[in-house]
C-alpha atoms as a PDB file:
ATOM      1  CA  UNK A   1       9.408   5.510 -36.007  1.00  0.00           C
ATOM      2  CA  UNK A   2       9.920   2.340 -34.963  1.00  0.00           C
ATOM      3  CA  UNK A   3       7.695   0.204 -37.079  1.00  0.00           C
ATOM      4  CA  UNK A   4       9.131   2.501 -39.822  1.00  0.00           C
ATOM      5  CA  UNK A   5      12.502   1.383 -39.644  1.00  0.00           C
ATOM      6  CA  UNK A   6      11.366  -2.780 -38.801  1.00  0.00           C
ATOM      7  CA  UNK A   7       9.146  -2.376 -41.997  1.00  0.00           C
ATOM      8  CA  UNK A   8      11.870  -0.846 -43.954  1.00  0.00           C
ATOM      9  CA  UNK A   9      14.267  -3.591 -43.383  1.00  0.00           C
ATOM     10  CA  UNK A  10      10.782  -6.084 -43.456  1.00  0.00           C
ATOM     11  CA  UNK A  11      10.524  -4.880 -47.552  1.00  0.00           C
ATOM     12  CA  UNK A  12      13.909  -4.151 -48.035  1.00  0.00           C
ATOM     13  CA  UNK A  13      14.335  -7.224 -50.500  1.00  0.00           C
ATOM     14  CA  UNK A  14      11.858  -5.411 -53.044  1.00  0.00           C
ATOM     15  CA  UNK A  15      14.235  -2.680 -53.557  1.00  0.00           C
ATOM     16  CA  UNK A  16      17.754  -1.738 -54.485  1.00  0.00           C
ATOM     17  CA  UNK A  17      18.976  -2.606 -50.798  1.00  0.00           C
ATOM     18  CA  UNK A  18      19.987  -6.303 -50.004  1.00  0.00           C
ATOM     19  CA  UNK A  19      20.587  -8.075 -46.695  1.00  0.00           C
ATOM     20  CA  UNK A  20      22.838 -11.207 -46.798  1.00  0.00           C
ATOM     21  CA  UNK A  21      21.122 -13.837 -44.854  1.00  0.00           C
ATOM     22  CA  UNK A  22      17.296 -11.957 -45.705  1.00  0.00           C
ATOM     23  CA  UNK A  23      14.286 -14.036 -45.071  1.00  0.00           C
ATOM     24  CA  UNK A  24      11.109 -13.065 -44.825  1.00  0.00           C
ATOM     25  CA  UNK A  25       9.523 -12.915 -41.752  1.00  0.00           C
ATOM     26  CA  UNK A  26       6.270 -11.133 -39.439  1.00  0.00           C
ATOM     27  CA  UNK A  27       7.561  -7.856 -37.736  1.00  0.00           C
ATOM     28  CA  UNK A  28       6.956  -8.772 -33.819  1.00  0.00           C
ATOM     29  CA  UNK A  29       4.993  -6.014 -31.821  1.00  0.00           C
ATOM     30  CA  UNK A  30       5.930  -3.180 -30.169  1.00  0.00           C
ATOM     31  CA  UNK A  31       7.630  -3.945 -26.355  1.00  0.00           C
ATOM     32  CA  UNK A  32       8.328  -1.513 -23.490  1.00  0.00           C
ATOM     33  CA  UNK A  33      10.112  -1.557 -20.663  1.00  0.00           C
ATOM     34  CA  UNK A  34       9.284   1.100 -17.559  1.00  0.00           C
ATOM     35  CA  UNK A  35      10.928   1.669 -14.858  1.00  0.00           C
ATOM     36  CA  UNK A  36      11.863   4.434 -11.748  1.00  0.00           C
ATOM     37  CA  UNK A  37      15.698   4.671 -10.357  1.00  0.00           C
ATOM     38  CA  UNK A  38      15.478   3.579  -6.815  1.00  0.00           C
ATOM     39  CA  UNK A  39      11.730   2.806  -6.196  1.00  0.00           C
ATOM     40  CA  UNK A  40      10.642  -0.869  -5.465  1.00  0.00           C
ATOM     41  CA  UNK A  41       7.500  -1.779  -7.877  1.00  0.00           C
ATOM     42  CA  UNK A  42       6.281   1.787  -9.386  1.00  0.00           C
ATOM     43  CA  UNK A  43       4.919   5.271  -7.341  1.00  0.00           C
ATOM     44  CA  UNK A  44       2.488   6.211  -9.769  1.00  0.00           C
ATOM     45  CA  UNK A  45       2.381   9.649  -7.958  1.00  0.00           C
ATOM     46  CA  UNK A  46       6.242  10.150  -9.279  1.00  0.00           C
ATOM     47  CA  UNK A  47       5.343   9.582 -13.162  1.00  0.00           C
ATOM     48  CA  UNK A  48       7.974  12.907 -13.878  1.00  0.00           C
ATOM     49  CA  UNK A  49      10.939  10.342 -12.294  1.00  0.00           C
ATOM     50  CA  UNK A  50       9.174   7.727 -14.209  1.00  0.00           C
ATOM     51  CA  UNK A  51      11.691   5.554 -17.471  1.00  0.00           C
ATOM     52  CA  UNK A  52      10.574   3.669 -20.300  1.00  0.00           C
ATOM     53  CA  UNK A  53      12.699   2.359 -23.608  1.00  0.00           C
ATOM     54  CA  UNK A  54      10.074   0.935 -26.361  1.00  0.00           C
ATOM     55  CA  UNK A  55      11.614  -1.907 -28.710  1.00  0.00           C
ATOM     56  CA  UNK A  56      11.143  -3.725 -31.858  1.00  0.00           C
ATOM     57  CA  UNK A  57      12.980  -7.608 -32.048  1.00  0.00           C
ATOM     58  CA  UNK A  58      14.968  -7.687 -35.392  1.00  0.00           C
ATOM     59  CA  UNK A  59      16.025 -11.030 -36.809  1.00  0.00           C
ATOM     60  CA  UNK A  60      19.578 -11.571 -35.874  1.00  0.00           C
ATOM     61  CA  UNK A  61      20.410 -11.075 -40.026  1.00  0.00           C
ATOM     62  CA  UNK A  62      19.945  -7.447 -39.144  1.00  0.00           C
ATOM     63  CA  UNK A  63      23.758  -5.779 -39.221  1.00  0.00           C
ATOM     64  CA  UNK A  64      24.173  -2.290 -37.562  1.00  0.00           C
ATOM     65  CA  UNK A  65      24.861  -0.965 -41.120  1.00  0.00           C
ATOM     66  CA  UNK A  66      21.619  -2.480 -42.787  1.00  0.00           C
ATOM     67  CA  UNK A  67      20.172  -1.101 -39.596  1.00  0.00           C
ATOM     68  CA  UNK A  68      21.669   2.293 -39.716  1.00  0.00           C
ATOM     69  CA  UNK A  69      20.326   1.868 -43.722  1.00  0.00           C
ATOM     70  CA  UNK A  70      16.792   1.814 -42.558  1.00  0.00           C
ATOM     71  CA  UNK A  71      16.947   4.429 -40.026  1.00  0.00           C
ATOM     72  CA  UNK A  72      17.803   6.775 -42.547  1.00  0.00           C
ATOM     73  CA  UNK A  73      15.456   5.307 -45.422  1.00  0.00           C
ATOM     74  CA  UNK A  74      12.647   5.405 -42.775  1.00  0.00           C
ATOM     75  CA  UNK A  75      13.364   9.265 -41.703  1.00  0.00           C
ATOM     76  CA  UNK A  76      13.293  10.746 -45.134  1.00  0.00           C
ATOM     77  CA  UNK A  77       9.073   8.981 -45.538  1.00  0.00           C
ATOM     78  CA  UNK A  78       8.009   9.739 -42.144  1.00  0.00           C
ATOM     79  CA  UNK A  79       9.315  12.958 -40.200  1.00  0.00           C
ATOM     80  CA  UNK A  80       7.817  11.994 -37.393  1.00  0.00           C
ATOM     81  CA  UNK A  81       8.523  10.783 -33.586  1.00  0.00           C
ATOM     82  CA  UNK A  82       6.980   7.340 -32.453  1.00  0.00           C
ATOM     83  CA  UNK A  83       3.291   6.784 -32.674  1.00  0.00           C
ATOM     84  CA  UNK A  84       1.381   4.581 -30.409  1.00  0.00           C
ATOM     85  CA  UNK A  85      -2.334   4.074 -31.063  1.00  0.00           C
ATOM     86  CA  UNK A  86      -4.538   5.055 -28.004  1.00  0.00           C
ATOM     87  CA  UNK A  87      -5.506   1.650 -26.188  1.00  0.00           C
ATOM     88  CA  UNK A  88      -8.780   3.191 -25.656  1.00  0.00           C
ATOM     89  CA  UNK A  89      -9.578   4.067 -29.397  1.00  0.00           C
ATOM     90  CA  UNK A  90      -8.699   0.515 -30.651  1.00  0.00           C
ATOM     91  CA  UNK A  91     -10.367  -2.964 -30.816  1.00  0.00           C
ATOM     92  CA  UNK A  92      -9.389  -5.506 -28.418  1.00  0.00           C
ATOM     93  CA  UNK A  93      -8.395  -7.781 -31.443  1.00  0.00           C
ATOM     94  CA  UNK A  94      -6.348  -5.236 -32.882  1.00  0.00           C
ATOM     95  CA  UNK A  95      -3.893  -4.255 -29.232  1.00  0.00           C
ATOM     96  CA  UNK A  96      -0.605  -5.927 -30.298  1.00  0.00           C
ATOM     97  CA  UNK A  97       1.778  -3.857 -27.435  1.00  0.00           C
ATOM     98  CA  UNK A  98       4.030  -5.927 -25.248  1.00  0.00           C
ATOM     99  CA  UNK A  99       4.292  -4.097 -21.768  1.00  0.00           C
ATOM    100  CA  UNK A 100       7.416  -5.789 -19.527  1.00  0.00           C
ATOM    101  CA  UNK A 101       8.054  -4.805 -15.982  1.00  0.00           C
ATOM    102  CA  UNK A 102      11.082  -5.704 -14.992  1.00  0.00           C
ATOM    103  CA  UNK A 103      10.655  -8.261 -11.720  1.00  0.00           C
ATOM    104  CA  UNK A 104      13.702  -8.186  -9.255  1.00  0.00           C
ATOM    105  CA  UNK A 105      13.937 -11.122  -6.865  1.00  0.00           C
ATOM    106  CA  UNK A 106      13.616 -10.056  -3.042  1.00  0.00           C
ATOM    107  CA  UNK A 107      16.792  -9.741  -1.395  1.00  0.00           C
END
């Protein structure tokens, strides 16, 4: 659903919707964050207690209305929840994922 909604606003100048400020531009690739609430590094053996948010960067032309705009446009083609291609069903050349882990310095 993501890359719905970043294309939507990516090809929004070749319909009826306008941005101000609009320039075209390459949507970035996907990023996640994961984390676990009171756990230093990650217990793999915990996965149920395990958090993750997955984001798209938006140019900063992007209001929360043209936003809120694309999030609608986007659900009426898909009706569908994120997809993320398997890792292990895709060529090297072709993995464009962004996986952060957030680093906290030692106290």
């Amino acid at each position: 659903m993501l890359y719905g909604i970043a294309f939507t606003i990516k090809m929004s100048y070749k319909g009826a919707h306008k941005i101000e400020g609009f320039f075209e531009y390459v949507v970035p690739p996907l990023e996640g964050l994961w984390w676990q609430e009171n756990t230093q590094g990650l217990d793999y053996a915990r996965k149920e207690d395990m958090h993750f948010i997955s984001m798209i960067r938006l140019p900063d032309f992007v209001t929360k209305e043209d936003f809120a705009w694309a999030v609608q446009e986007a659900g009426k083609k898909k009706k569908q929840d994120i997809y993320l291609s398997d890792p292990r069903r895709c060529g090297v050349s072709r993995l464009k994922t962004v996986v952060r882990h957030p680093i906290r310095r030692a106290e």
